[in-house]
Structures are given as C-alpha cells and as structure tokens.
C-alpha atoms as a PDB file:
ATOM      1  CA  UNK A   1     -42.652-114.600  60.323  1.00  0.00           C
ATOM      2  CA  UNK A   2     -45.307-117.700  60.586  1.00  0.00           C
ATOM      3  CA  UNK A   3     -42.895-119.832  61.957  1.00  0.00           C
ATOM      4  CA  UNK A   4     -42.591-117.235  64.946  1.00  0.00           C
ATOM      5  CA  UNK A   5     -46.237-116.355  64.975  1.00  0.00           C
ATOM      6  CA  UNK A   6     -47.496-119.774  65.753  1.00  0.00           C
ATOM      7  CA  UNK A   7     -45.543-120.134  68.567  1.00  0.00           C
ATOM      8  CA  UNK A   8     -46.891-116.590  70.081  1.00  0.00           C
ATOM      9  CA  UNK A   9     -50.132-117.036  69.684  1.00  0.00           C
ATOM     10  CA  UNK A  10     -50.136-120.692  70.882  1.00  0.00           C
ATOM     11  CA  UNK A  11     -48.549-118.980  74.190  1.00  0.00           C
ATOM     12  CA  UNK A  12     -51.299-116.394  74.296  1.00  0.00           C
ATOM     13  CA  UNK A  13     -53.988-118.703  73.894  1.00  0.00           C
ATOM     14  CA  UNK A  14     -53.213-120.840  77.074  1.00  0.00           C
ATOM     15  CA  UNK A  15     -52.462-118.216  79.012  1.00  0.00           C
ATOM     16  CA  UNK A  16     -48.930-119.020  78.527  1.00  0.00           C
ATOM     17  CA  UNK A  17     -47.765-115.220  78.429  1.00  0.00           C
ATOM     18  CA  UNK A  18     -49.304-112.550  81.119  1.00  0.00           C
ATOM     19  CA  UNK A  19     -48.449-108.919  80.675  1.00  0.00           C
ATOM     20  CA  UNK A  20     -46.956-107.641  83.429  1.00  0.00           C
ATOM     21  CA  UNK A  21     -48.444-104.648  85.487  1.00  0.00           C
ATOM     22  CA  UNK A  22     -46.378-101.745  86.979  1.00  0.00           C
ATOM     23  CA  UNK A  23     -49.165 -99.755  88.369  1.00  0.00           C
ATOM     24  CA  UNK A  24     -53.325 -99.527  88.140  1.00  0.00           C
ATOM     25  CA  UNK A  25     -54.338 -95.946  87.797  1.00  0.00           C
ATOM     26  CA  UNK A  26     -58.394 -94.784  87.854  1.00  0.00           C
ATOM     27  CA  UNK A  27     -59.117 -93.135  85.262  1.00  0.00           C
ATOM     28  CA  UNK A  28     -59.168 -89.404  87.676  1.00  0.00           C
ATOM     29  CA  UNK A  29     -55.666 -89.812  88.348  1.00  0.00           C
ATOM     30  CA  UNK A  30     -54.522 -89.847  84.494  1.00  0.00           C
ATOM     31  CA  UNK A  31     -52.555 -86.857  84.624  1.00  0.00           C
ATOM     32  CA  UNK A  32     -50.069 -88.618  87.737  1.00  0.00           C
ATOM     33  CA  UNK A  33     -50.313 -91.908  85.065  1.00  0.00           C
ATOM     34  CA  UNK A  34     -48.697 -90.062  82.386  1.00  0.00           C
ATOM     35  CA  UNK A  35     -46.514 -88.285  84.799  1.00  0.00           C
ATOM     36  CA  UNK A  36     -45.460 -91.950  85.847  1.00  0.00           C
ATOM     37  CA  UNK A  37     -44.927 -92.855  82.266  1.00  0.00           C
ATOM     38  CA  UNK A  38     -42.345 -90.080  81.626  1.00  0.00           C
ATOM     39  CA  UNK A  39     -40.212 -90.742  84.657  1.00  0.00           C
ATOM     40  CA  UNK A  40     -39.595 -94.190  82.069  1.00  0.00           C
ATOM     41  CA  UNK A  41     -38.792 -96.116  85.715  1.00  0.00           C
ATOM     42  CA  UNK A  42     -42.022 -98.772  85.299  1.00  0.00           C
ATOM     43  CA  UNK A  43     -41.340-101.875  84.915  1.00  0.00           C
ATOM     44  CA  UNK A  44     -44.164-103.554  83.310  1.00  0.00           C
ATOM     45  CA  UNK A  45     -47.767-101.930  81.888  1.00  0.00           C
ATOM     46  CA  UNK A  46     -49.083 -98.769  83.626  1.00  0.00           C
ATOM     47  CA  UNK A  47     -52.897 -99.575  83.413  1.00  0.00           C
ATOM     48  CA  UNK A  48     -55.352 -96.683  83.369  1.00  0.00           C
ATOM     49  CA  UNK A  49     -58.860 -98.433  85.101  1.00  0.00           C
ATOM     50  CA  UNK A  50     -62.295 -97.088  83.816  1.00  0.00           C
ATOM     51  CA  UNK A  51     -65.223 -96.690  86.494  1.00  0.00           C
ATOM     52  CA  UNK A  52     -68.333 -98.514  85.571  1.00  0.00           C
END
C-alpha cells in the first residue's frame, strides 16, 4: 500500500491529478442534483456550490 500511496499523493500535490466535473449545481437546485445523480449518466463529479 505505501509503495502506491507515494506515488498518489506526489500526483496530488503538484496538481498532477484534477477531478473531473460533470455538472455545478447551487445549492437551491439540490433536489435536480440528486435527480442527476440517479440517472448514473455523469461522467465526472456532480458539484453542489454553496452561496456565500
């Protein structure tokens, strides 16, 4: 397991590895988010975006 660990977080320290993003939803639309996630189609993260 260390011998694949150090590799990973090598990666994710210099940026390496990016997650990839389906679809941003605010935070008022999490009900059509989750409906996205059940359809199982995305391809990537479905991000759910907090107001400030």
């Amino acid at each position: 397991m260390r011998g694949a660990a150090a590799p990973v977080a090598s990666g994710l320290r210099g940026g390496a590895f990016r997650p990839v993003v389906d679809r941003l939803f605010p935070l008022e639309e999490i009900v059509r988010a989750y409906q996205h996630l059940e359809f199982h189609t995305q391809v990537g993260k479905t991000v759910v975006t907090v107001g400030r």
